[in-house]
N, C-alpha and C. Protein backbone atom coordinates (compact mmCIF):
# COMPACT_ATOMS: atom_id res chain seq x y z
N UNK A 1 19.98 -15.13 24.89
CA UNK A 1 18.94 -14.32 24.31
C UNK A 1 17.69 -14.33 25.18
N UNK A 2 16.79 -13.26 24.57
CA UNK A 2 15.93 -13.31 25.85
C UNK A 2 14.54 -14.54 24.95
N UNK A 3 13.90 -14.87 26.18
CA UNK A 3 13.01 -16.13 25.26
C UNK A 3 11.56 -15.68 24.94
N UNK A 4 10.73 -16.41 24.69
CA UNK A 4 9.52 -16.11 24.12
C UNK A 4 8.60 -15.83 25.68
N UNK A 5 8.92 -16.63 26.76
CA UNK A 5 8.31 -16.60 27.67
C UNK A 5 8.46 -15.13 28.68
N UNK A 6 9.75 -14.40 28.40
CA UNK A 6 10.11 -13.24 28.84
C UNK A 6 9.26 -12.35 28.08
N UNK A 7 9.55 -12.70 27.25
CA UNK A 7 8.87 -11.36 26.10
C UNK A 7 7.32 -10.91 26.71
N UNK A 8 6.84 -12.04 26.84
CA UNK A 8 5.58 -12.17 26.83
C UNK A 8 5.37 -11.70 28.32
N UNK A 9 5.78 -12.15 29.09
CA UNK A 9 5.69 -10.82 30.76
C UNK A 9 6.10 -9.16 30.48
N UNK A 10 6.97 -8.99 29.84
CA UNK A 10 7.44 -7.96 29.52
C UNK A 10 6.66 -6.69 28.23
N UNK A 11 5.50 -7.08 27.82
CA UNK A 11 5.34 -6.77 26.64
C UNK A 11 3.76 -6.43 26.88
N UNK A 12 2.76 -5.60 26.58
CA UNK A 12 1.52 -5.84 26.95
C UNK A 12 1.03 -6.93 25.44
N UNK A 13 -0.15 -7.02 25.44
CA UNK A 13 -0.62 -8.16 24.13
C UNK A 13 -0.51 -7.42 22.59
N UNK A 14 -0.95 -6.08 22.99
CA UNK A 14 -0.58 -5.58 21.64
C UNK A 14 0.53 -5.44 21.23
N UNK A 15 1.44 -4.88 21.84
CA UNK A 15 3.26 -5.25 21.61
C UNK A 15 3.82 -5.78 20.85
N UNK A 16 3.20 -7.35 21.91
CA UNK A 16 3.90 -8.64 21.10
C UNK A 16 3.17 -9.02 20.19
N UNK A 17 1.84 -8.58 19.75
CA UNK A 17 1.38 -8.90 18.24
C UNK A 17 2.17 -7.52 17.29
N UNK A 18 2.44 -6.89 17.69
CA UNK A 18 3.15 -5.92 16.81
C UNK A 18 4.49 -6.44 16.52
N UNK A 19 5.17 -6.46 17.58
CA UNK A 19 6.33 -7.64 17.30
C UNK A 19 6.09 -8.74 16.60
N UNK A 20 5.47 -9.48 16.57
CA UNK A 20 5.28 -10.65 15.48
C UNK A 20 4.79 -10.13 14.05
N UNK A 21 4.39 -8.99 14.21
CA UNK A 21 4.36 -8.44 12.65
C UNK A 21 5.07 -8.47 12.26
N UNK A 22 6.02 -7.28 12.41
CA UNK A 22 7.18 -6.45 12.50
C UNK A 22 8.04 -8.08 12.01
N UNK A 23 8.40 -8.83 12.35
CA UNK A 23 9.02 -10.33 12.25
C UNK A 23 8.59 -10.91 11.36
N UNK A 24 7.42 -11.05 10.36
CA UNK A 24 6.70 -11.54 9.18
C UNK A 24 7.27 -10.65 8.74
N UNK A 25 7.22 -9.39 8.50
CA UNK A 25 7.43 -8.48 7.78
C UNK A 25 8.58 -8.20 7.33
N UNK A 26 9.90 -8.92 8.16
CA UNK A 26 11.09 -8.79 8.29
C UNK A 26 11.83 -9.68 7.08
N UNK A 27 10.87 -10.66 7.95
CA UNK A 27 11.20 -12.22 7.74
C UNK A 27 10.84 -12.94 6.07
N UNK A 28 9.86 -12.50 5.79
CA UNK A 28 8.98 -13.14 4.46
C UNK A 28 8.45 -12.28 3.61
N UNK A 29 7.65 -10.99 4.38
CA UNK A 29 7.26 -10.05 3.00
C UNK A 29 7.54 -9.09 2.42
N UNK A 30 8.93 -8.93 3.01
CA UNK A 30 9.52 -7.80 2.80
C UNK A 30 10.99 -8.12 1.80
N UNK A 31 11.18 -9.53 2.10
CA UNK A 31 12.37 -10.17 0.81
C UNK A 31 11.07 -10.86 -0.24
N UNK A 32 10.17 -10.97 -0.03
CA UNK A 32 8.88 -11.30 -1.52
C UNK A 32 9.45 -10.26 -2.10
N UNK A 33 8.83 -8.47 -1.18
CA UNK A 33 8.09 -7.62 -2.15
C UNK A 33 9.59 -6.82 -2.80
N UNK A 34 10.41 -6.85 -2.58
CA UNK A 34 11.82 -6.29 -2.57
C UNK A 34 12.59 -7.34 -3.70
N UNK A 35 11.89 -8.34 -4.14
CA UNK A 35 12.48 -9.53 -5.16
C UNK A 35 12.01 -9.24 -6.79
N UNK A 36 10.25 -8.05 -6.44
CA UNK A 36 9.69 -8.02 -7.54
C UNK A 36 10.25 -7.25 -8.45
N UNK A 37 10.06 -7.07 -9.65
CA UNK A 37 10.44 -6.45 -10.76
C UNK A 37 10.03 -5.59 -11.05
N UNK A 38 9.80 -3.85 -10.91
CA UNK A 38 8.30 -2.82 -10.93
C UNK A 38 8.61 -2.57 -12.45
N UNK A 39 7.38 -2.42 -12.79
CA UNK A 39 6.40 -2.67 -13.98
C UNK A 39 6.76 -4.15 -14.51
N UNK A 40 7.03 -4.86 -14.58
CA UNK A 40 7.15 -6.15 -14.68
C UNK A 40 6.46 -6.89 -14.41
N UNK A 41 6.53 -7.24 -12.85
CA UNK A 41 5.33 -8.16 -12.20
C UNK A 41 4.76 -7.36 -11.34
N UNK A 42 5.03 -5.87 -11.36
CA UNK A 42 3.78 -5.26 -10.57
C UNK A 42 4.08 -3.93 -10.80
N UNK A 43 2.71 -3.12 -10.71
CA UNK A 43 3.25 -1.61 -11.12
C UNK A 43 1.17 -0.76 -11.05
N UNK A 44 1.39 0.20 -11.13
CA UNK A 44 0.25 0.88 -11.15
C UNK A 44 -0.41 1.03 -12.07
N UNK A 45 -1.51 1.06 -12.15
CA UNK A 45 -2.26 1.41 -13.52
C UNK A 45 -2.05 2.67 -14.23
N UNK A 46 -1.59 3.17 -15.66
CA UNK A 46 -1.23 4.37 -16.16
C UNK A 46 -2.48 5.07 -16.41
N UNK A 47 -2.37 6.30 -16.64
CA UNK A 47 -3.25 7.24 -16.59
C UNK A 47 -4.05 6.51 -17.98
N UNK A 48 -3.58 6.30 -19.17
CA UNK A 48 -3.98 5.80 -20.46
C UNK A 48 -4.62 4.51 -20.63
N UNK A 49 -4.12 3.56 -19.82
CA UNK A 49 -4.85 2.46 -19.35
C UNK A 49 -6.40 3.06 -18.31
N UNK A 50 -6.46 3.78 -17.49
CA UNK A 50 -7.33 4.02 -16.52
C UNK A 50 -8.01 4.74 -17.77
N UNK A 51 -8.57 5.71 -18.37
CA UNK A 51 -9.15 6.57 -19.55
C UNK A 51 -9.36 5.12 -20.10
N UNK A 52 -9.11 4.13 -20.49
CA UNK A 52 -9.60 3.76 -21.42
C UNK A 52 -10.20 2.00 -21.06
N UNK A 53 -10.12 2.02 -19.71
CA UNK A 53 -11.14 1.18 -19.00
C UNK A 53 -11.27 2.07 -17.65
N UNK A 54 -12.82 2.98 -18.34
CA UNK A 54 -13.03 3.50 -17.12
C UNK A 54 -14.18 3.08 -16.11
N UNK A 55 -14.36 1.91 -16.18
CA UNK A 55 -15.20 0.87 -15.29
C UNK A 55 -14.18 0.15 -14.18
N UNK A 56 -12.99 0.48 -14.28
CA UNK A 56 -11.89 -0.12 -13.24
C UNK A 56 -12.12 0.08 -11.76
N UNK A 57 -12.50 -0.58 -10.80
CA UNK A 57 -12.56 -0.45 -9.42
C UNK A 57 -11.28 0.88 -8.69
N UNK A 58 -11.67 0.81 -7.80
CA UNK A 58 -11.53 2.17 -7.19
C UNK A 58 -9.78 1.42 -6.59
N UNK A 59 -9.56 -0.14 -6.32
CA UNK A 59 -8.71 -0.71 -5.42
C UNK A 59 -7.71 -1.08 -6.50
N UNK A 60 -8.09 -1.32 -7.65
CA UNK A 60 -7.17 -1.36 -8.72
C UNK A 60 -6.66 -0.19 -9.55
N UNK A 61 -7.56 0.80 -9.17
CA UNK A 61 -6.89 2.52 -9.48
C UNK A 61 -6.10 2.67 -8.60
N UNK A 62 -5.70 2.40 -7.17
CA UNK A 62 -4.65 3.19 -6.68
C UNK A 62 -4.13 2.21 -6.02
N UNK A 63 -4.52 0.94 -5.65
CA UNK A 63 -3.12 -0.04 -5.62
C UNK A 63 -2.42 -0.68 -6.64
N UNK A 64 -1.01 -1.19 -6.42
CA UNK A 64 -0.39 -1.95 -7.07
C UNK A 64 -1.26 -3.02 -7.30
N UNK A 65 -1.28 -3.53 -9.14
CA UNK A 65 -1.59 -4.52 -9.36
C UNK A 65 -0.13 -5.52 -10.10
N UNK A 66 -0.73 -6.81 -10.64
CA UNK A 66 -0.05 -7.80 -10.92
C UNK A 66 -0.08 -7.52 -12.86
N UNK A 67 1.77 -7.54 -12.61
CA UNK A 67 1.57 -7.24 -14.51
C UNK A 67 2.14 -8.96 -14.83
N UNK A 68 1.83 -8.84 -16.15
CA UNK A 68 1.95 -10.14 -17.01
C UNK A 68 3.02 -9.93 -17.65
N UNK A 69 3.94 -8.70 -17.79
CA UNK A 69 4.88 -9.05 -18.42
C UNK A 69 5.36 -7.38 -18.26
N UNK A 70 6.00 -6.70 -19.48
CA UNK A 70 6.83 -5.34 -19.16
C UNK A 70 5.99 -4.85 -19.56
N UNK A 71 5.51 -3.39 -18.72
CA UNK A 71 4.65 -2.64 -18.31
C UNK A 71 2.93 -3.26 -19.21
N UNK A 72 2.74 -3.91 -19.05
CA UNK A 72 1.77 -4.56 -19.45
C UNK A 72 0.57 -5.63 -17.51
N UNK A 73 -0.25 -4.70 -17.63
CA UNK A 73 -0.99 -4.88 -16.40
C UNK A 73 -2.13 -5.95 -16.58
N UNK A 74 -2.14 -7.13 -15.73
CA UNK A 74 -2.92 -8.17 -15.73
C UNK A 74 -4.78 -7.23 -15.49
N UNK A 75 -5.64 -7.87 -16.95
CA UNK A 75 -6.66 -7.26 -16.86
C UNK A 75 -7.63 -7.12 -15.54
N UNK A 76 -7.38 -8.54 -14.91
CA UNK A 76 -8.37 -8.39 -13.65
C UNK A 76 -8.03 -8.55 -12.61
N UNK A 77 -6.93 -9.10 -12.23
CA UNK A 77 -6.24 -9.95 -10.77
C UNK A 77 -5.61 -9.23 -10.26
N UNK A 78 -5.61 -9.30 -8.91
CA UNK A 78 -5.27 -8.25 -7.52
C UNK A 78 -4.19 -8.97 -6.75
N UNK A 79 -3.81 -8.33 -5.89
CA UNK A 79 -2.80 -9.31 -4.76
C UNK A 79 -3.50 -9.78 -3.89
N UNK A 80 -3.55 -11.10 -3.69
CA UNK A 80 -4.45 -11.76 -2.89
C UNK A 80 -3.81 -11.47 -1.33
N UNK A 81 -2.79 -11.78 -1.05
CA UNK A 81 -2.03 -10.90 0.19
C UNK A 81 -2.38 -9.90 0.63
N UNK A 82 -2.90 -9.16 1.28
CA UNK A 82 -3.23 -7.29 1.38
C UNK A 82 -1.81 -6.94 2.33
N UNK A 83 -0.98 -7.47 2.97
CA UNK A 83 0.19 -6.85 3.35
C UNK A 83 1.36 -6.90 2.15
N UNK A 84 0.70 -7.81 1.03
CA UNK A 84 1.53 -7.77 -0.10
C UNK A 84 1.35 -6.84 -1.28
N UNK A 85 0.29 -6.53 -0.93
CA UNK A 85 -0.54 -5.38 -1.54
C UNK A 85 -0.09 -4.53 -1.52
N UNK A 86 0.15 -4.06 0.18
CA UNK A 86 0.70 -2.97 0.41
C UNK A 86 1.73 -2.65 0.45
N UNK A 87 2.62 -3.85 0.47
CA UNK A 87 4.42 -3.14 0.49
C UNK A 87 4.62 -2.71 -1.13
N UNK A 88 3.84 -3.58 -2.12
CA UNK A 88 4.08 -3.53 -3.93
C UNK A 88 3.47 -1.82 -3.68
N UNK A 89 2.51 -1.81 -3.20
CA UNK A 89 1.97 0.03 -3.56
C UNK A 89 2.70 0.65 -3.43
N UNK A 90 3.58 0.72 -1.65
CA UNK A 90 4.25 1.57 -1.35
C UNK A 90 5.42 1.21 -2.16
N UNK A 91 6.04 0.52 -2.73
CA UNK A 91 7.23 0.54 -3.83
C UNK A 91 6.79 1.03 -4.69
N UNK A 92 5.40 0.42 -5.56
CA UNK A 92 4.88 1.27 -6.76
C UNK A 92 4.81 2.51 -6.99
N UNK A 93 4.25 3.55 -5.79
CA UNK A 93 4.58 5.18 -5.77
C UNK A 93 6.13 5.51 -5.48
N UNK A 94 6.58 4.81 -4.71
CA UNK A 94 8.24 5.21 -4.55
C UNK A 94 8.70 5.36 -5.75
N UNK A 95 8.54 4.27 -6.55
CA UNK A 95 9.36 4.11 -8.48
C UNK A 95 8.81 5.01 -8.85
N UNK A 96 7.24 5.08 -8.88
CA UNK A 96 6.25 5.81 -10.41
C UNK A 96 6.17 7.33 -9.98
N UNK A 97 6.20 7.27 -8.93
CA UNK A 97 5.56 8.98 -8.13
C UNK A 97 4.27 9.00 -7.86
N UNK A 98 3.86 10.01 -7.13
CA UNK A 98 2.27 10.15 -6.72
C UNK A 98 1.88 10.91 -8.29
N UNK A 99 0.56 9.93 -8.70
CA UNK A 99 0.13 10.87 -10.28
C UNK A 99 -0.82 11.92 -9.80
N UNK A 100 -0.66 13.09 -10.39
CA UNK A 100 -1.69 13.98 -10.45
C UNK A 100 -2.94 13.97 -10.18
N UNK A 101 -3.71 12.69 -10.52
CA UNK A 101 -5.00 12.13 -10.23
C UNK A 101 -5.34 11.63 -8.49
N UNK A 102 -4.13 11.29 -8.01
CA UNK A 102 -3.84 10.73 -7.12
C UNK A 102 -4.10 11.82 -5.68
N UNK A 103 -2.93 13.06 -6.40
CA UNK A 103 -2.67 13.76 -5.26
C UNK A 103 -4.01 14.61 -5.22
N UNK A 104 -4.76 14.72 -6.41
CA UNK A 104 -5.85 15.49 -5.95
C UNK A 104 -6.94 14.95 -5.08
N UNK A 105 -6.84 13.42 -5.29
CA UNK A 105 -8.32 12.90 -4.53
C UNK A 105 -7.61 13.42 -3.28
N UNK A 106 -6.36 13.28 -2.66
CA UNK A 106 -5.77 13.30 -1.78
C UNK A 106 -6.09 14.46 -0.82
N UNK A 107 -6.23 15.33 -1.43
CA UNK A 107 -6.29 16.78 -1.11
C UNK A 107 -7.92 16.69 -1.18
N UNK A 108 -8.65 16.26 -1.83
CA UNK A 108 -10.40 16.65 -1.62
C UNK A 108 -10.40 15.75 -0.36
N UNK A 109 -10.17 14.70 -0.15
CA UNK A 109 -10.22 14.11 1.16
C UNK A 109 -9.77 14.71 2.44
N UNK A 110 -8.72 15.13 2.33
CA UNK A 110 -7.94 15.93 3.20
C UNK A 110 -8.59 17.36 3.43
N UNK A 111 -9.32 17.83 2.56
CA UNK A 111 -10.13 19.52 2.85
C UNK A 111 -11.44 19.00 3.59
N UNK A 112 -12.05 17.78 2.81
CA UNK A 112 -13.48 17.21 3.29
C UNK A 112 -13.37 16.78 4.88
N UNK A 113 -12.16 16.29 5.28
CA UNK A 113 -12.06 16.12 7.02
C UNK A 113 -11.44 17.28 8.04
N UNK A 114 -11.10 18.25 7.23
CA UNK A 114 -10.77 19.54 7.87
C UNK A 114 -12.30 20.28 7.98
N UNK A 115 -13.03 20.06 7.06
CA UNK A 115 -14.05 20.62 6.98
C UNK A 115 -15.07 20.25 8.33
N UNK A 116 -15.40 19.02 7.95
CA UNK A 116 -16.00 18.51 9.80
C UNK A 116 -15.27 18.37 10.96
N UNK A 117 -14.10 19.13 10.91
CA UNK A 117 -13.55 19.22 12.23
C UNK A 117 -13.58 20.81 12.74
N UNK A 118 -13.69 20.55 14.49
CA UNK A 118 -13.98 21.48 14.90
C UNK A 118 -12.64 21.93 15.44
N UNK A 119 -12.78 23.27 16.16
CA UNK A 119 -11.41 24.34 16.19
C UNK A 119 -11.34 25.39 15.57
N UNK A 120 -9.99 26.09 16.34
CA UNK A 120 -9.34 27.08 15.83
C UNK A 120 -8.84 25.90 13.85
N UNK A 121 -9.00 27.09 13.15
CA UNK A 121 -8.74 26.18 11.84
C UNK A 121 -7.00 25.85 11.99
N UNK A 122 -6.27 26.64 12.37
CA UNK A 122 -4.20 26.35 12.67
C UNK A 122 -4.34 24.95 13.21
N UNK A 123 -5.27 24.97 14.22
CA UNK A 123 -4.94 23.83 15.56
C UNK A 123 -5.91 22.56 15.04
N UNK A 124 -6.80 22.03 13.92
CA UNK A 124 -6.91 20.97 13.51
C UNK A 124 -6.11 20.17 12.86
């Protein structure tokens, strides 16, 4: 096999820190986030829950949070992980779907940076 010391001639620095991601990711957070239970021990906040605590942070509206039990969402606690964060989100929309609320911020964001960009409007 080839060794750590090859790699490392062969590879510029960003590479091989990408490679060592890519290897955590392989390796540990990707059999975590693939073990969880969605809506169980993690799942998105529902539209009915969000309406009716509408003081909820902006990071707990559209990431995966930590549930306490079946579809029942822990009132305050986040994933302390943020690459764990992010693989539960990206499972959480895979299961739940993108909500309506979701795809629109999506789209005001997406018109608001077309808007300050310059060009032919096709070619931004």
């Amino acid at each position: 096999g080839v060794g750590e010391a090859e790699m490392r001639r062969a590879l510029t620095d960003d590479a091989f820190k990408l490679l060592n991601l890519t290897r955590d990711w392989l390796v540990s957070l990707l059999p975590h986030v693939l073990g969880k239970a969605s809506r169980v021990s993690f799942g998105l906040l529902s539209a009915s829950f969000l309406r009716s605590h509408p003081t909820t942070p902006l990071s707990r509206r559209v990431l995966a949070v930590p549930f306490v039990g079946k579809d029942c969402p822990s009132e305050s606690s986040q994933f302390s992980h943020p690459d764990v964060a992010i693989g539960l989100t990206i499972l959480a929309y895979r299961y739940e779907k993108l909500r309506w609320a979701d795809f629109m911020r999506v789209m005001r964001e997406l018109r608001a940076e077309l808007s300050v960009q310059i060009g032919p409007y096709k070619l931004r």
